[in-house]
Protein backbone atom coordinates (compact mmCIF):
# COMPACT_ATOMS: atom_id res chain seq x y z
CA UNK A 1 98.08 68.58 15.91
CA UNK A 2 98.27 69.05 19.49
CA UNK A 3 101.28 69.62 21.94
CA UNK A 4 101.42 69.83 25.30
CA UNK A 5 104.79 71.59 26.66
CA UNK A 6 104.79 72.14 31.18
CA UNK A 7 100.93 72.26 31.23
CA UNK A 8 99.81 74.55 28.13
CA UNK A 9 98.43 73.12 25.72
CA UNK A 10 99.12 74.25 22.33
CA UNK A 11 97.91 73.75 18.41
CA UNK A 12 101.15 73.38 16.26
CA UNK A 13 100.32 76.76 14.44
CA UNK A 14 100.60 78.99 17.55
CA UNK A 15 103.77 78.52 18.20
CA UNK A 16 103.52 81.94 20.55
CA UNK A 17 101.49 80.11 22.88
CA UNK A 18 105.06 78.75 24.34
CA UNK A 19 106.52 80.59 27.44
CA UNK A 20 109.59 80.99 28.62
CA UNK A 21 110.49 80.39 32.54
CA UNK A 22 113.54 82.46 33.14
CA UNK A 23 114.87 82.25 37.30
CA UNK A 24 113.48 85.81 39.13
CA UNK A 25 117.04 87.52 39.27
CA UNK A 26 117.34 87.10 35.61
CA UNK A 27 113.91 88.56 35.62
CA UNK A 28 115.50 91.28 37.76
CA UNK A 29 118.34 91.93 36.02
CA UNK A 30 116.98 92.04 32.63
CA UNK A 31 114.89 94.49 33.46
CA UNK A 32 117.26 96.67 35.31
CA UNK A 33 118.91 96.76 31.86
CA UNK A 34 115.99 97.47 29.83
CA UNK A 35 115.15 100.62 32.07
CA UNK A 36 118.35 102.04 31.89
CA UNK A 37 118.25 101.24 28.25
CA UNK A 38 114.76 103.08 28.21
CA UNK A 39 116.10 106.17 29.86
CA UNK A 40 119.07 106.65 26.99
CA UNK A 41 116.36 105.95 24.37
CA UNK A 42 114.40 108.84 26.42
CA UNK A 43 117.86 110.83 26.78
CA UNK A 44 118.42 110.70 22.80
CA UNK A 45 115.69 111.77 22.44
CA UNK A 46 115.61 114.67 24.35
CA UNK A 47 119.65 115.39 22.44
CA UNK A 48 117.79 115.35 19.25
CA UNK A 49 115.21 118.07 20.40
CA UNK A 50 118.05 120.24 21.44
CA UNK A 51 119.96 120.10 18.44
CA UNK A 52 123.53 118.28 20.02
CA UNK A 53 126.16 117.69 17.96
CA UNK A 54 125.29 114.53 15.55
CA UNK A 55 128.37 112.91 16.74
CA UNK A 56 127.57 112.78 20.66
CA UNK A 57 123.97 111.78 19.43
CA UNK A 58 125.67 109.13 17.66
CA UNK A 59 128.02 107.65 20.74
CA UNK A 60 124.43 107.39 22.47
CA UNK A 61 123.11 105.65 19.89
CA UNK A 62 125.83 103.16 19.88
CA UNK A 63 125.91 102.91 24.00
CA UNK A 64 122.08 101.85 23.55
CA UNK A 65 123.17 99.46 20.80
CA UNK A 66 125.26 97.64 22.56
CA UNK A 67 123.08 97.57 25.77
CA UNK A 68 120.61 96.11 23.94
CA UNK A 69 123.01 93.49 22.69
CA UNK A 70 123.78 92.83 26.00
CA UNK A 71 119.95 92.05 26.93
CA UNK A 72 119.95 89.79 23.54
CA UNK A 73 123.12 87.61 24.39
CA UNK A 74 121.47 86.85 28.11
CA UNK A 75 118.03 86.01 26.46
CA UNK A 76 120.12 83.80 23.77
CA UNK A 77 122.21 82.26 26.56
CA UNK A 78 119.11 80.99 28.48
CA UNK A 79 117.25 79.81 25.00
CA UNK A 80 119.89 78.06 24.34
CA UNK A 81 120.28 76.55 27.75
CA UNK A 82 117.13 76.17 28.74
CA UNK A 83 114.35 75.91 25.57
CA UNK A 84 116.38 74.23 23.29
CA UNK A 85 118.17 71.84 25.48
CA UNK A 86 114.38 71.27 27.01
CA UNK A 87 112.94 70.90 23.54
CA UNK A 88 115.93 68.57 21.67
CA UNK A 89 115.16 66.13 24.82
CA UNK A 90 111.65 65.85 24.01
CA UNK A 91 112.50 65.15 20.23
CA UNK A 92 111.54 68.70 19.07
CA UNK A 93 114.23 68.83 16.39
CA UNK A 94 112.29 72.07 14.40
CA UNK A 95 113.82 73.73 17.48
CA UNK A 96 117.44 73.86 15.47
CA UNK A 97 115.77 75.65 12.26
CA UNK A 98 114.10 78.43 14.55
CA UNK A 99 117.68 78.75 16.48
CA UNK A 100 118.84 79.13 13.05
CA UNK A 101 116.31 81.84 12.07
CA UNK A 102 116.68 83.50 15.38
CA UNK A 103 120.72 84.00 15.17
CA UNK A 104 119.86 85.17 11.97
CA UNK A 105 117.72 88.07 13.24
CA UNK A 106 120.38 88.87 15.74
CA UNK A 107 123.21 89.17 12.83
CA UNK A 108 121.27 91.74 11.03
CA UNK A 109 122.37 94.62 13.63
């Protein structure tokens, strides 16, 4: 089975063929976040090597977290916005169970 979604054609089992069009300053912004995100990855790192206290390693750690949460919830917010809403009009209902399994995924951490 064959589906055509904004001029890519895709086969029903590659489901990763399906692309997502986010506006250029959410481009920008998201990764703005990611690179700060990469240099306190890079910075906790580099606190491990030198032996810090556990505890200020662990703040870091939970900074980083929660930047990364941030990155998720503005991803999420434009899925659910702009896929889903796009996808439900067309009929795509199997778009609900992969929300489903995707909130899932984001509960875990």
């Amino acid at each position: 089975m064959e589906t055509t979604l904004k001029d890519v054609t895709c086969h029903a089992e590659e489901a990763s063929c399906r692309k997502s069009h986010h506006p250029e300053k959410v481009k920008k912004d998201l990764s703005n976040r990611l690179n700060r995100i990469e240099g306190q990855v890079r910075g906790i790192k580099g606190m491990i090597e030198k032996d810090e206290y556990c505890d200020d390693v662990i703040t870091q750690l939970s900074a980083t977290q929660s930047a990364l949460n941030s990155v998720a919830k503005i991803l999420l917010e434009g899925h659910l916005k702009g896929c889903v809403v796009d996808r439900l009009s067309e009929g795509d209902e199997l778009v609900l169970d992969e929300l489903v399994v995707t909130i899932q995924k984001l509960m875990k951490k």
